[in-house]
C-alpha atoms as a PDB file:
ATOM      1  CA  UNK A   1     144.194 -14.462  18.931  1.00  0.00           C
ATOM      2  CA  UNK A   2     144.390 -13.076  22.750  1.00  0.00           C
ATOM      3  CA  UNK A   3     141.594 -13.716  24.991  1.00  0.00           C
ATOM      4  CA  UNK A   4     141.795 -10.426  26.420  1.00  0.00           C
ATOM      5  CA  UNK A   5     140.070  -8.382  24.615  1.00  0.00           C
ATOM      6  CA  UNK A   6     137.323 -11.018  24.758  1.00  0.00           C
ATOM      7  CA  UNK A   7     137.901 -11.031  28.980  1.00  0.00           C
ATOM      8  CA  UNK A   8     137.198  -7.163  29.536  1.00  0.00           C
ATOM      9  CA  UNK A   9     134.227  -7.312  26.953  1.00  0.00           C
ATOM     10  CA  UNK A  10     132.509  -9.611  29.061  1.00  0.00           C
ATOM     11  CA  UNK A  11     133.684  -8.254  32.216  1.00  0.00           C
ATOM     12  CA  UNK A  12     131.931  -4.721  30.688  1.00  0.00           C
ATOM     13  CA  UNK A  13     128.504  -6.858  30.105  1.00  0.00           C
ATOM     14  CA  UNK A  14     128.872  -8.551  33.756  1.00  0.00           C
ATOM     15  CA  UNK A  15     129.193  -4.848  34.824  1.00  0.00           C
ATOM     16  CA  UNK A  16     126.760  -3.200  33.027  1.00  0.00           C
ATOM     17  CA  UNK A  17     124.025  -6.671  34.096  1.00  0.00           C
ATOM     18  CA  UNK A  18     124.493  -5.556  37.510  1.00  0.00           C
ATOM     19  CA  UNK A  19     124.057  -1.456  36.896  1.00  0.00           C
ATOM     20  CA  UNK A  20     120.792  -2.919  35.845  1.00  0.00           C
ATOM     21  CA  UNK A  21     119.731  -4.464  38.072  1.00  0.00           C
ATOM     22  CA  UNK A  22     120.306  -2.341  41.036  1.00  0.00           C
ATOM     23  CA  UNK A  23     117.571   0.580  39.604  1.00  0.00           C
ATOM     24  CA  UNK A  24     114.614   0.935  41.220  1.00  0.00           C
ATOM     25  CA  UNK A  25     111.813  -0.943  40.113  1.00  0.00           C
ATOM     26  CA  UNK A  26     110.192   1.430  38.966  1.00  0.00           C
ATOM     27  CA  UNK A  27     112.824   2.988  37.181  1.00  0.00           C
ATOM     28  CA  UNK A  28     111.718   4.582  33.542  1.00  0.00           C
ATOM     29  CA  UNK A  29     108.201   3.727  33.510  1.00  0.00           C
ATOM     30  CA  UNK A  30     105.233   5.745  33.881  1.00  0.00           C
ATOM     31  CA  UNK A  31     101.778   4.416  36.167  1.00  0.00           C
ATOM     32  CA  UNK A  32     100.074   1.942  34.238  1.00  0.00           C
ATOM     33  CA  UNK A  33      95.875   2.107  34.325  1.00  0.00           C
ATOM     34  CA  UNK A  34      93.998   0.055  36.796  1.00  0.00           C
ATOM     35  CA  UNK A  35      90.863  -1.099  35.593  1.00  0.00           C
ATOM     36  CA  UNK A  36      87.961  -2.083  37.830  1.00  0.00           C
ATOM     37  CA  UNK A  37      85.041  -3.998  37.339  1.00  0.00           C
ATOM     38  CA  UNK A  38      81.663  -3.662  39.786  1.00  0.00           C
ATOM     39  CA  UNK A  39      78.929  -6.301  39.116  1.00  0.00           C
ATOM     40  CA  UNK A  40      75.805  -6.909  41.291  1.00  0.00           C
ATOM     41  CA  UNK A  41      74.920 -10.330  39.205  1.00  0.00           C
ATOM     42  CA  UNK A  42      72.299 -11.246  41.283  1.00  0.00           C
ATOM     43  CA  UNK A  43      73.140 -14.807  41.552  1.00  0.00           C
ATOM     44  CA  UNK A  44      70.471 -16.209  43.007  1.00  0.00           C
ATOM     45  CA  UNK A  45      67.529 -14.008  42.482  1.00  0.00           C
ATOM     46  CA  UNK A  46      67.202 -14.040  39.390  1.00  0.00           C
ATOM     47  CA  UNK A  47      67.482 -17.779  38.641  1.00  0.00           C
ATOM     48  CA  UNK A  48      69.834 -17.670  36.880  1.00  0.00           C
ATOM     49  CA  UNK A  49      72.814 -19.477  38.716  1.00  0.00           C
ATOM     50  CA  UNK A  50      76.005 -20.492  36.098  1.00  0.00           C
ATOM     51  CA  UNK A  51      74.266 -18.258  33.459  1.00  0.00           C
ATOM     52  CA  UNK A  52      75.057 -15.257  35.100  1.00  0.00           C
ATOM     53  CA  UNK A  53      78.656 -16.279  35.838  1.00  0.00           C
ATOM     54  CA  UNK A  54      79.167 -17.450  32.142  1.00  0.00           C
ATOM     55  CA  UNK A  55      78.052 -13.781  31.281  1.00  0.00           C
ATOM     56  CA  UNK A  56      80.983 -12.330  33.516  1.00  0.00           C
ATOM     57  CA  UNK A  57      83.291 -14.720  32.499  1.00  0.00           C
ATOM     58  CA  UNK A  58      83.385 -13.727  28.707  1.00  0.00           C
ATOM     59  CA  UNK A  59      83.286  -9.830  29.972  1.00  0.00           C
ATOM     60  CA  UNK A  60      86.032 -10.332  31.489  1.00  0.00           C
ATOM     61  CA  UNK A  61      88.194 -12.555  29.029  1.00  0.00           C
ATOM     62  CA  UNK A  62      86.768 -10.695  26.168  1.00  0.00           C
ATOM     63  CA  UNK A  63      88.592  -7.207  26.669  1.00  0.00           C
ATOM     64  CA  UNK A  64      92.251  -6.535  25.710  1.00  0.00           C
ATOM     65  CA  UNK A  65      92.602  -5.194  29.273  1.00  0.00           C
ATOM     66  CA  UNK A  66      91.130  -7.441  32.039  1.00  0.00           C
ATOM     67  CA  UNK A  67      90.152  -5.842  34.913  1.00  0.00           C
ATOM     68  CA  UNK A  68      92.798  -5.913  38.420  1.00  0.00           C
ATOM     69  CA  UNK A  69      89.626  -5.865  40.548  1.00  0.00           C
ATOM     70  CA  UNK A  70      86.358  -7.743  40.472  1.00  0.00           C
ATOM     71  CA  UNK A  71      83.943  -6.534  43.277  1.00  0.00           C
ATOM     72  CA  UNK A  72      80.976  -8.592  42.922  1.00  0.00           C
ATOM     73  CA  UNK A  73      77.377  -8.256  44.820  1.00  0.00           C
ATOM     74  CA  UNK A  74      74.749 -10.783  45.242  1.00  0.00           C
ATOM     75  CA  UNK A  75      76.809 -13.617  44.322  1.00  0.00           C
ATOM     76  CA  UNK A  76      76.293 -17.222  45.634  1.00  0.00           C
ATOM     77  CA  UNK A  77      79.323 -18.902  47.019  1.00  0.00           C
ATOM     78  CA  UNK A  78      79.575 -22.065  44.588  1.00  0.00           C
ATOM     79  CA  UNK A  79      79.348 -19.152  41.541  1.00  0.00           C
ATOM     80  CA  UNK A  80      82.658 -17.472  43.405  1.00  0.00           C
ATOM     81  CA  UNK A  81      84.130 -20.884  43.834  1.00  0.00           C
ATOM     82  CA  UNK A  82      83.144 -20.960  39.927  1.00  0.00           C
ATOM     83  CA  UNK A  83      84.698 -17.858  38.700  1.00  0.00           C
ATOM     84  CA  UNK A  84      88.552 -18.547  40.546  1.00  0.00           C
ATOM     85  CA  UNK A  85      88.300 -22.488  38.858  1.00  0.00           C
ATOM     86  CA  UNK A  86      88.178 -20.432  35.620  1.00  0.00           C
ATOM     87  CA  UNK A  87      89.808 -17.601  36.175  1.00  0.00           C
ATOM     88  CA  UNK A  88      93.357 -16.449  36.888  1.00  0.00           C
ATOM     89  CA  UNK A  89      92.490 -14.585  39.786  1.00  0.00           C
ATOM     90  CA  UNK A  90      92.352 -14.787  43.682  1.00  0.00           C
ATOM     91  CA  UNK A  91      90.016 -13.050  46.147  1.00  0.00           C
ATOM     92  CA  UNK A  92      87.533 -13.095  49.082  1.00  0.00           C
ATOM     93  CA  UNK A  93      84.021 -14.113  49.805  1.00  0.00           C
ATOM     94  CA  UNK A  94      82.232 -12.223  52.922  1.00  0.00           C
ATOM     95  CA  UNK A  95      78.905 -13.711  53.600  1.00  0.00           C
ATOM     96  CA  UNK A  96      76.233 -11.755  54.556  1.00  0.00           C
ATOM     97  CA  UNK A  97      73.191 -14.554  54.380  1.00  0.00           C
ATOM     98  CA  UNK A  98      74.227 -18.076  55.469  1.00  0.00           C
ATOM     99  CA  UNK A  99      72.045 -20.651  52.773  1.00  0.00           C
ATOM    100  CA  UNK A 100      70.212 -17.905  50.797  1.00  0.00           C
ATOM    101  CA  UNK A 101      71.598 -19.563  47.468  1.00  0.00           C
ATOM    102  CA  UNK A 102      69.765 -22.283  45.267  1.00  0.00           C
ATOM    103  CA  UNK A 103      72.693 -24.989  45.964  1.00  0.00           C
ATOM    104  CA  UNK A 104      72.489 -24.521  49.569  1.00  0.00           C
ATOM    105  CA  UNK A 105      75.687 -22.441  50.045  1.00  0.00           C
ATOM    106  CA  UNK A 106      75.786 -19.225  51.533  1.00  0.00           C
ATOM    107  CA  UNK A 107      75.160 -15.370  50.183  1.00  0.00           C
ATOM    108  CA  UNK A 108      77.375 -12.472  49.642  1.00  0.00           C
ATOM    109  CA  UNK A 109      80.026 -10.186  48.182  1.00  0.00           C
ATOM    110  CA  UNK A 110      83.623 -10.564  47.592  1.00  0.00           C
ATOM    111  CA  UNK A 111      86.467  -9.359  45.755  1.00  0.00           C
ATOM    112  CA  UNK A 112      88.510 -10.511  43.370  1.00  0.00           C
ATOM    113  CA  UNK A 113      92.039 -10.056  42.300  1.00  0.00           C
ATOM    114  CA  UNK A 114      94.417 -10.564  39.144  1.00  0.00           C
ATOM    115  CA  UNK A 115      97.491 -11.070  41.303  1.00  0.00           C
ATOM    116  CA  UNK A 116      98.425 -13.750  44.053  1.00  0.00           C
ATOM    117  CA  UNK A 117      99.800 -11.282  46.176  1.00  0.00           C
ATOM    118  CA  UNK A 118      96.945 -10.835  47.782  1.00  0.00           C
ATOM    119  CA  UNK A 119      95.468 -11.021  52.091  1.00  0.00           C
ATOM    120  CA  UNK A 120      92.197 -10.236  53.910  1.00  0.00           C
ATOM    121  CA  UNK A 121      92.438  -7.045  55.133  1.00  0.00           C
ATOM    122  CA  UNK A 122      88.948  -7.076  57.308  1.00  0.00           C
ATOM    123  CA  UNK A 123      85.182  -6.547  56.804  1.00  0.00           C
ATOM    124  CA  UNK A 124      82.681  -4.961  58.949  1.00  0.00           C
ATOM    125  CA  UNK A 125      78.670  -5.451  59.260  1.00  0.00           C
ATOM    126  CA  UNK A 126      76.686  -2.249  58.134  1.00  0.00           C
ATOM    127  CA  UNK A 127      74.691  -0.736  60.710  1.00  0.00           C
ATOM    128  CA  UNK A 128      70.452  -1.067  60.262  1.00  0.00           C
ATOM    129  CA  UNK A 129      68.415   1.248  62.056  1.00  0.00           C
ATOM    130  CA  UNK A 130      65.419   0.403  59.976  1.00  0.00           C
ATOM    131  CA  UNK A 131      65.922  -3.025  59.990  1.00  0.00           C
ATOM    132  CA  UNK A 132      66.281  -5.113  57.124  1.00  0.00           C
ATOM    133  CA  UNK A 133      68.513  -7.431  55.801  1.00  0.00           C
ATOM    134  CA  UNK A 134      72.053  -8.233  57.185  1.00  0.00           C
ATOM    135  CA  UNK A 135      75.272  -6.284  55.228  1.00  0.00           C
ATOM    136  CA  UNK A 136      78.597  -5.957  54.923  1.00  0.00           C
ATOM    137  CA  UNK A 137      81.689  -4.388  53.587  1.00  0.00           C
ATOM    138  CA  UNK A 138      84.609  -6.565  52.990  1.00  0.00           C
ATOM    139  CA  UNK A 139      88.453  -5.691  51.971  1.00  0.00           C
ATOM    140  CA  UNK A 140      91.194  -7.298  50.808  1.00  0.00           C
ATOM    141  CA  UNK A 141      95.184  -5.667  50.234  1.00  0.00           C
ATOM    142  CA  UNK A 142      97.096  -6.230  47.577  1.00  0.00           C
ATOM    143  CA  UNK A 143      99.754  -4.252  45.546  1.00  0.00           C
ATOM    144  CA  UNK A 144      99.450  -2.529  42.335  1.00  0.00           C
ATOM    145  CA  UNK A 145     102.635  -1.133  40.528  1.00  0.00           C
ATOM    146  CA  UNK A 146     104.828  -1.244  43.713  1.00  0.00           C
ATOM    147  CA  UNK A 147     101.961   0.781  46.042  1.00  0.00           C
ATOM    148  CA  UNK A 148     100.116  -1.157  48.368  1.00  0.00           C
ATOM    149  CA  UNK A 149      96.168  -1.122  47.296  1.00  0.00           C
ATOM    150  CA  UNK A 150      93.378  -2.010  49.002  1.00  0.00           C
ATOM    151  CA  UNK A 151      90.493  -3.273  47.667  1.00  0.00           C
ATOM    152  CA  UNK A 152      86.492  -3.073  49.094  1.00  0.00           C
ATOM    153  CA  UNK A 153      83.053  -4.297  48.418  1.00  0.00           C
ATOM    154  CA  UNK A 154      79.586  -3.560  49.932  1.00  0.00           C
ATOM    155  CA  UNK A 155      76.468  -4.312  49.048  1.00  0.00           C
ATOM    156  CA  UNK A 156      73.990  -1.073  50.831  1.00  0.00           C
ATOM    157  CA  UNK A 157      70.244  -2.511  51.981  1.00  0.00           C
ATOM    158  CA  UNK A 158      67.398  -0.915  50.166  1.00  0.00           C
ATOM    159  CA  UNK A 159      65.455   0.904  52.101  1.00  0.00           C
ATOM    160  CA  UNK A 160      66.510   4.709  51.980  1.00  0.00           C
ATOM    161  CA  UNK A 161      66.283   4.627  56.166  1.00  0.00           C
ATOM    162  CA  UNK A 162      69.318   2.622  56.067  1.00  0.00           C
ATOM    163  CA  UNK A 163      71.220   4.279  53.226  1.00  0.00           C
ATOM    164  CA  UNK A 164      72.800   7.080  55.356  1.00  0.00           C
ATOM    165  CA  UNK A 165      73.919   4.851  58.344  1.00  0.00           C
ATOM    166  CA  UNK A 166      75.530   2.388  56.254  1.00  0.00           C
ATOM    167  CA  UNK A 167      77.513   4.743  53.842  1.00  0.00           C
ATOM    168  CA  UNK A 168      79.198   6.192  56.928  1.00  0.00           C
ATOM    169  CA  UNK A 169      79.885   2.762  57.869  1.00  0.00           C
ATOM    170  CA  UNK A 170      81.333   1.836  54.494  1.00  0.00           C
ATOM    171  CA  UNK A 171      83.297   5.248  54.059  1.00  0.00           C
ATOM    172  CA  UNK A 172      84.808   5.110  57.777  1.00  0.00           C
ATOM    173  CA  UNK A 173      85.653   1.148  57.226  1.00  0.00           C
ATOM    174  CA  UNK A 174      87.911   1.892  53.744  1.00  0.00           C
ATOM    175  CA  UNK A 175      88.868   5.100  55.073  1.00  0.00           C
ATOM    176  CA  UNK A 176      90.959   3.410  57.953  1.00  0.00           C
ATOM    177  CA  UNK A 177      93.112   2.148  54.795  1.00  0.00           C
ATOM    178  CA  UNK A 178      94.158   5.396  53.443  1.00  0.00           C
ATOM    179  CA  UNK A 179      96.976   6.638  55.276  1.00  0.00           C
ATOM    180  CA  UNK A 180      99.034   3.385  53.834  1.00  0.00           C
ATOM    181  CA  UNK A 181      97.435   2.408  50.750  1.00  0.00           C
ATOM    182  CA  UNK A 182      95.196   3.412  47.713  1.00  0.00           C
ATOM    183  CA  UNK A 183      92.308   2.290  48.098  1.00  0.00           C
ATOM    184  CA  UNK A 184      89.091   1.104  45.933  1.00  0.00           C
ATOM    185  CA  UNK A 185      85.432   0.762  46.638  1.00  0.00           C
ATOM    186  CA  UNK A 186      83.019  -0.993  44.496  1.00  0.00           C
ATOM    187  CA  UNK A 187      79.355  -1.503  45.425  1.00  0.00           C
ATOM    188  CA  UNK A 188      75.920  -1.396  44.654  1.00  0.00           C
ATOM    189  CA  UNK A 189      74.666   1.067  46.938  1.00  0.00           C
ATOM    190  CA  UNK A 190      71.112   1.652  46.163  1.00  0.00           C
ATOM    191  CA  UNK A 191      70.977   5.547  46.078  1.00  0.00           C
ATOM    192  CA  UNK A 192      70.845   7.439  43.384  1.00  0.00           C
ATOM    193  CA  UNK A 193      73.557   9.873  42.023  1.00  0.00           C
ATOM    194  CA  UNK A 194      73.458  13.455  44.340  1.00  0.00           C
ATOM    195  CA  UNK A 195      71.586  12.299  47.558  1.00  0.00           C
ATOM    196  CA  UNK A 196      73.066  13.625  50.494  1.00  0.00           C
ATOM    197  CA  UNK A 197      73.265   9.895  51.728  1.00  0.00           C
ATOM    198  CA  UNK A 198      76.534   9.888  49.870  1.00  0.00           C
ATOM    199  CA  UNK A 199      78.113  12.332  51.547  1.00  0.00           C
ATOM    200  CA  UNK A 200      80.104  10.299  54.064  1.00  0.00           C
ATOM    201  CA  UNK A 201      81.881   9.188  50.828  1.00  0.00           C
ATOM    202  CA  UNK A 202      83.144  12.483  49.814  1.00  0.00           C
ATOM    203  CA  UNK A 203      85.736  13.185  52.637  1.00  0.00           C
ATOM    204  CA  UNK A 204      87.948  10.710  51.575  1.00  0.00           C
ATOM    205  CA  UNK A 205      86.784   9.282  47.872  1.00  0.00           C
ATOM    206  CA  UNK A 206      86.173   9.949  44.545  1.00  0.00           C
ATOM    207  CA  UNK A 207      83.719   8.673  42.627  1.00  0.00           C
ATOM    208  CA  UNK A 208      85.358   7.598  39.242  1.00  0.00           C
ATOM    209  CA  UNK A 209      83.181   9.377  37.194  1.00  0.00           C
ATOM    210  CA  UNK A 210      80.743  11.773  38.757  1.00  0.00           C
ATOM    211  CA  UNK A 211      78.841  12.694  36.024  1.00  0.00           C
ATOM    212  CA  UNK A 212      78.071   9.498  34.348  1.00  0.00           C
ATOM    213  CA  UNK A 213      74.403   8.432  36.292  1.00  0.00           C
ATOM    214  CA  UNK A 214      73.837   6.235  33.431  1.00  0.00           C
ATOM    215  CA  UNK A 215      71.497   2.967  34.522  1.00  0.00           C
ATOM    216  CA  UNK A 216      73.460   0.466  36.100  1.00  0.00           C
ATOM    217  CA  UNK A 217      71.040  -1.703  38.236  1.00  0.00           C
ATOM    218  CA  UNK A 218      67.336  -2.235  39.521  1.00  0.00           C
ATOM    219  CA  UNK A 219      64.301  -3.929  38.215  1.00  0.00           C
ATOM    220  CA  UNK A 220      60.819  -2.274  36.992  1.00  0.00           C
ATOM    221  CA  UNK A 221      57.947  -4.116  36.530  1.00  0.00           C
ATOM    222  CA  UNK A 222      58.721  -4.141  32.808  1.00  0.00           C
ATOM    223  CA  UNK A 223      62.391  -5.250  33.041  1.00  0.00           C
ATOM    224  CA  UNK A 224      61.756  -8.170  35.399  1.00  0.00           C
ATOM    225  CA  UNK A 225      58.205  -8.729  35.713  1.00  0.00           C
ATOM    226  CA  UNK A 226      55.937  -8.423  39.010  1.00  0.00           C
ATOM    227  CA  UNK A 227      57.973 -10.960  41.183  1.00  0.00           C
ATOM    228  CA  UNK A 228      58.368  -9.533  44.657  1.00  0.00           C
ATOM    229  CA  UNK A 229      61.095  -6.867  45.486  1.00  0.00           C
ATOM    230  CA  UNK A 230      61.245  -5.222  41.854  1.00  0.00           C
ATOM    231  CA  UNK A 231      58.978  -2.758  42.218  1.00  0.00           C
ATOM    232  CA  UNK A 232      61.980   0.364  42.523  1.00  0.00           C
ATOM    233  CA  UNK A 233      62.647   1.811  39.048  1.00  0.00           C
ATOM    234  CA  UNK A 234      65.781   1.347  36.730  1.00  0.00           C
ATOM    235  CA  UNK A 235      68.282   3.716  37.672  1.00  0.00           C
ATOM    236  CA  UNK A 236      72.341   3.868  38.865  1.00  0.00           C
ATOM    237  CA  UNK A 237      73.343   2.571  42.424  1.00  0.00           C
ATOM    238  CA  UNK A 238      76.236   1.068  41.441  1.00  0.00           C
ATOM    239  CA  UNK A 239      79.290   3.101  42.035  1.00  0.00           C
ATOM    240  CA  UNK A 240      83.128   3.008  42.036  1.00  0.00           C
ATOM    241  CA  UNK A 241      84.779   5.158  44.504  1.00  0.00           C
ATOM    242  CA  UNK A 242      88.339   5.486  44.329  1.00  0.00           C
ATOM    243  CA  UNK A 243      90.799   7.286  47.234  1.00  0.00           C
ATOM    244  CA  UNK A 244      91.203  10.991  47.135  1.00  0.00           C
ATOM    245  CA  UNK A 245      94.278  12.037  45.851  1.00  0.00           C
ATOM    246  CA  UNK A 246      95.847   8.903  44.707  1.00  0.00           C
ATOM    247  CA  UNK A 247      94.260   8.506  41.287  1.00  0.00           C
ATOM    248  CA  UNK A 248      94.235  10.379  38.213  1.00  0.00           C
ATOM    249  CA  UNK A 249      92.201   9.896  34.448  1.00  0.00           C
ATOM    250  CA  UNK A 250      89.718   8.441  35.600  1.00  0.00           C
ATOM    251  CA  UNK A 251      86.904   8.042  33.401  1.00  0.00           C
ATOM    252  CA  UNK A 252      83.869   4.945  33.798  1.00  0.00           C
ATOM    253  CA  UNK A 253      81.227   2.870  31.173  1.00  0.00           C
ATOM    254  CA  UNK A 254      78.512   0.492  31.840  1.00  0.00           C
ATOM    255  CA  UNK A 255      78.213  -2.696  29.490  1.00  0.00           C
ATOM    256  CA  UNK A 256      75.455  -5.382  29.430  1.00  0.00           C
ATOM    257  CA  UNK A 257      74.816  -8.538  31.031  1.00  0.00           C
ATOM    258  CA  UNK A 258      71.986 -10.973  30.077  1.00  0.00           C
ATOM    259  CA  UNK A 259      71.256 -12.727  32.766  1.00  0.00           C
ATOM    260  CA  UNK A 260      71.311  -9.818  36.014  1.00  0.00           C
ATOM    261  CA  UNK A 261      69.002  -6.740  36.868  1.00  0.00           C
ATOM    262  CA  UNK A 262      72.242  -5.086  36.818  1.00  0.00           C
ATOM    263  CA  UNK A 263      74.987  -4.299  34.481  1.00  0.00           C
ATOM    264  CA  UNK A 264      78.578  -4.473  34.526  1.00  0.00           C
ATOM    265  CA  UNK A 265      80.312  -1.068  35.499  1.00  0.00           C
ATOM    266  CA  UNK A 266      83.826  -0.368  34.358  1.00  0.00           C
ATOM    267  CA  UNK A 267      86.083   2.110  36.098  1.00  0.00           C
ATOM    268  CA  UNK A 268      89.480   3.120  34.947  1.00  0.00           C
ATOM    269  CA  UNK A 269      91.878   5.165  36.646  1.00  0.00           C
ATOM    270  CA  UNK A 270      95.452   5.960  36.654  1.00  0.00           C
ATOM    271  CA  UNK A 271      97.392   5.431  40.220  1.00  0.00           C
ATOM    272  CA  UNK A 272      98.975   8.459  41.140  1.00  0.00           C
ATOM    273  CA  UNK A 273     102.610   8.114  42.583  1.00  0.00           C
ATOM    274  CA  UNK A 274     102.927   7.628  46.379  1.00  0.00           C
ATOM    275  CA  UNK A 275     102.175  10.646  48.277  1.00  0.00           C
END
């Protein structure tokens, strides 16, 4: 039998191999979700030290879709250190207290993130006019479905003199991102849904779902006893704040977590196309 028709048939496949692979990447498909995860897990406060991080581990391996972003609050350096042993993800840690933690190693937030394509993208201290405690938001860029992303956490201090101050600071720090990037916020912010403090957010963000001001963190007397600092009532101050404009379907739940005054809060959006 001749070899040529065999010859053009897989010259045709050779041809058609290459059509292929010169479309876009993107080619055919549709924005996938991006999930996000905020969790103050107050890793040293509450006394609970690998606990805590066992908690987040199993809400985090335990749903069909794992979350893209972690942005974690009051978490203790050797728990971070912890959570990228066991998990496939990458990230930051920004201290904001050098040896606050039970080991010895410092305080803070960071971010984490299910991809190795991944860089530090800058933090800046939160301004304090009332004092108080030192704070921080922290980024990191990354790429999400061929856009660039950029990814924030902040941890607000809790005395309402601060609160306004330091959400400009946190809105004009992930704002600079915008122009080149979506971008994310997670934080525990300690204000309550509606306060005008939150304003400085709303020029360029989204919260991912406004009307959910279900309980996310804070500790009465009856949840955590009469230790010092828990004497502010349950209530939501952790939010998810996503960039104006580049996301779409969003929609947000709050689970549980055993071992934290706070809960995990899940945020789900859909990344708009590049505009």
């Amino acid at each position: 039998m001749s070899s040529t028709p065999r010859v053009v048939r897989l010259a045709g496949l050779v041809v058609l191999v290459y059509a292929l692979l010169r479309l876009p990447a993107d080619a055919g498909t549709t924005p996938s979700a991006l999930s996000v995860l905020q969790f103050n897990m107050c890793g040293n406060a509450c006394g609970t030290r690998f606990a805590v991080v066992d908690d987040l581990e199993s809400e985090i391996t335990d749903r069909a879709q794992q979350p893209f972003v972690v942005t974690l609050n009051e978490v203790c350096r050797g728990q971070y250190d912890r959570l990228l042993a066991d998990l496939p993800y990458h990230g930051h840690f920004q201290p904001t207290m050098p040896n606050r933690c039970w080991d010895g190693s410092d305080y803070g937030v960071a971010v984490l993130v299910r991809s190795s394509d991944i860089g530090y993208a800058g933090s800046a201290p939160l301004p304090a006019p009332a004092g108080g405690e030192p704070r921080t938001v922290t980024c990191v860029r990354t790429a999400f479905q061929g856009r660039s992303l950029v990814a924030c956490a902040t941890h607000l201090d809790t005395d309402p003199a601060n609160t306004a101050s330091q959400v400009t600071a946190v809105a004009e720090h992930a704002g600079t991102f915008g122009a080149g990037a979506a971008v994310v916020v997670g934080g525990d912010f300690n204000t309550t849904p509606g306060r005008p403090a939150l304003d400085p957010m709303d020029a360029d963000f989204v919260e991912a779902d406004a009307a959910d001001d279900a309980f996310t963190g804070g500790c009465s007397r009856a949840r955590c006893g009469d230790r010092p600092g828990y004497a502010h009532p349950t209530r939501r101050i952790d939010y998810v704040f996503l960039s104006r404009g580049d996301f779409t379907g969003t929609s947000e739940l709050v689970t549980s977590a055993a071992h934290s005054d706070h809960v995990p809060l899940w945020a789900t959006a859909t990344l708009a196309p590049a505009r």
